[in-house]
Protein backbone atom coordinates (compact mmCIF):
# COMPACT_ATOMS: atom_id res chain seq x y z
CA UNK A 1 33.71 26.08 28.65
CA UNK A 2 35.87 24.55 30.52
CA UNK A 3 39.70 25.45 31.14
CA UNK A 4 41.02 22.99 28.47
CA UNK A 5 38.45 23.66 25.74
CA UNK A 6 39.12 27.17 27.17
CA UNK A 7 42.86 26.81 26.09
CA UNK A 8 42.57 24.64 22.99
CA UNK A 9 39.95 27.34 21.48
CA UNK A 10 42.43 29.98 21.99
CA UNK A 11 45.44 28.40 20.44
CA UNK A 12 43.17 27.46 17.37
CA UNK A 13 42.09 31.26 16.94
CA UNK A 14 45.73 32.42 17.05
CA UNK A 15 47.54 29.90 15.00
CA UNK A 16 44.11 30.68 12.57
CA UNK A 17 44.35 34.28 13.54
CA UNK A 18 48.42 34.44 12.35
CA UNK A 19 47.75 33.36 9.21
CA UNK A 20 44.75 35.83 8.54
CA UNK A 21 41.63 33.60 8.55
CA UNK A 22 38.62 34.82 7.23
CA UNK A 23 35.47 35.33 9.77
CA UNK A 24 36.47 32.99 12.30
CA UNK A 25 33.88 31.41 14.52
CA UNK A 26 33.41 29.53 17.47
CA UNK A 27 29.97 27.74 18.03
CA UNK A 28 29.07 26.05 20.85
CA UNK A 29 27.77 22.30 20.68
CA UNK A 30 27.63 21.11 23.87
CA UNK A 31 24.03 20.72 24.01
CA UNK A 32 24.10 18.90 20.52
CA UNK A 33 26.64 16.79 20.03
CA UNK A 34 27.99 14.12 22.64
CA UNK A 35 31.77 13.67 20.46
CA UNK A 36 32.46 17.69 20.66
CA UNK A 37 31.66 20.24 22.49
CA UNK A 38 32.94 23.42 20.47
CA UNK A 39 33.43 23.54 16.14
CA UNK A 40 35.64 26.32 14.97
CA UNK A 41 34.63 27.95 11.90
CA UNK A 42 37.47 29.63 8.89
CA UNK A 43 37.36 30.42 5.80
CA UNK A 44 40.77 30.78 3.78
CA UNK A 45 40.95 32.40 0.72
CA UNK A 46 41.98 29.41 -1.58
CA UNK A 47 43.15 26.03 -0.94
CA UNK A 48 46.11 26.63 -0.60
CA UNK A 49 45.71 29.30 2.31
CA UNK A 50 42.96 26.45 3.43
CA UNK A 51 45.64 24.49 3.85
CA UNK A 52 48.36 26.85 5.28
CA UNK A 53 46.10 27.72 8.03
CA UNK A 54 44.69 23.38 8.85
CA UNK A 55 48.61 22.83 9.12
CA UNK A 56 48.96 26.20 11.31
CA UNK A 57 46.21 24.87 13.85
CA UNK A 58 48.51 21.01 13.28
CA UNK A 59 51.61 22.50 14.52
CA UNK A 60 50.42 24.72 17.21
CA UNK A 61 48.04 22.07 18.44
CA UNK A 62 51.50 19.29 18.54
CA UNK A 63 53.53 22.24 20.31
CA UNK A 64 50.93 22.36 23.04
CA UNK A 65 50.76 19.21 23.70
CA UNK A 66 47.70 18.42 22.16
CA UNK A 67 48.04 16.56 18.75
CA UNK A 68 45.10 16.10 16.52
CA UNK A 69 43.20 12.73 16.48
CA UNK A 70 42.80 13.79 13.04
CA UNK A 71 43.06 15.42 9.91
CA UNK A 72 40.73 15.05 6.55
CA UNK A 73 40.48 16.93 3.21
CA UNK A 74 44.35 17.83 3.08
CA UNK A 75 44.33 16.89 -0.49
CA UNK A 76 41.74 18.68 -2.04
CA UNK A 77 41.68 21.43 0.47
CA UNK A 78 38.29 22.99 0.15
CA UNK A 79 37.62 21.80 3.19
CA UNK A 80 39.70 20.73 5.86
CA UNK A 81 38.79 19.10 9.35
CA UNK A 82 41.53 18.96 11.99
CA UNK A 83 40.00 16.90 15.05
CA UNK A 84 41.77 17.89 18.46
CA UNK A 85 38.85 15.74 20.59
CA UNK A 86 36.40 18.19 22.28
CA UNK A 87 36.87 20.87 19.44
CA UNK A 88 37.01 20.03 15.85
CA UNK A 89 38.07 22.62 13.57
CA UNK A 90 36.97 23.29 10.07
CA UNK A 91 38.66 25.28 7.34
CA UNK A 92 36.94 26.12 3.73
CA UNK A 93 36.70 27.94 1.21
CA UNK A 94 34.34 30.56 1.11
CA UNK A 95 31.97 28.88 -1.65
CA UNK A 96 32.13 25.37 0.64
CA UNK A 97 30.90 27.32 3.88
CA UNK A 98 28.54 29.07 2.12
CA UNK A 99 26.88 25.69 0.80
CA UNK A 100 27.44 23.97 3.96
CA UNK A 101 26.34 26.81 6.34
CA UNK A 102 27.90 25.05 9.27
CA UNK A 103 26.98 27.78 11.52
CA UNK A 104 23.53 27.43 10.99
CA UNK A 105 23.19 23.71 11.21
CA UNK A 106 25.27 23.63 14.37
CA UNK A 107 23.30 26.47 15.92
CA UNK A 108 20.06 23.97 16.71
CA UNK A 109 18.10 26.77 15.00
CA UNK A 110 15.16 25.38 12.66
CA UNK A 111 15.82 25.37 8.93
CA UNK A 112 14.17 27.46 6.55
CA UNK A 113 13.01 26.62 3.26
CA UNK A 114 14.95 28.79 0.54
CA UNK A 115 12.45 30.64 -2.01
CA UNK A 116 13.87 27.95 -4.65
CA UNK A 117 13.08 25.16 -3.24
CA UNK A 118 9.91 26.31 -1.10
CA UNK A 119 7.09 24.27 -2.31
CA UNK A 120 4.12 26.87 -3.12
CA UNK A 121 0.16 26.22 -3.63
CA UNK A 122 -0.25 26.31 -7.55
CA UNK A 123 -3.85 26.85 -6.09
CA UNK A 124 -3.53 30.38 -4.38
């Protein structure tokens, strides 16, 4: 990580972290993705705390010195994605992480079939 991301990680946990995010997470993408190197990962617990805590990140991100390329889902606010270059932040809800498991997609593990949707051998 390198001082910057170092710094701009920080200030996104706090200004999340002051407003009482839910399970935030940092995951490292360097090794995956070529237009970021870290995500940050909150859940709020509506949309409007969603929202409180994307326009949180916003202002302490412009106060650094470091304002966001940008910002999507500010409407709606089930999800909302606040770009700041090498680390892009996303806020949900807790049933829109859940379903988009951003963790686990970003985390170059393999994916596993769910029993649901695991195709089975009608056969034996």
């Amino acid at each position: 990580m390198t001082p910057t991301d170092a710094i701009i990680t920080d200030l996104v946990v706090d200004a999340l972290d002051d407003l009482k995010a839910v399970d935030t997470k940092i995951v490292d993408v360097r090794g995956l993705s070529s237009v970021m190197d870290f995500l940050v990962v909150a859940s709020g617990n509506s949309s409007r705390h969603v929202k409180s805590l994307a326009d949180n990140v916003v202002v302490k991100a412009k106060e650094a010195g470091c304002p966001p390329i940008g910002v999507e889902g500010e409407n709606d606010a089930d999800w909302v994605l606040v770009d700041l270059g090498d680390v892009v932040v996303h806020v949900m809800q807790p049933a829109a992480r859940s379903f988009y498991d951003l963790e686990r997609l970003w985390s170059g593990e393999p994916e596993t079939a769910s029993e649901p949707d695991a195709v089975s051998d009608p056969w034996g």
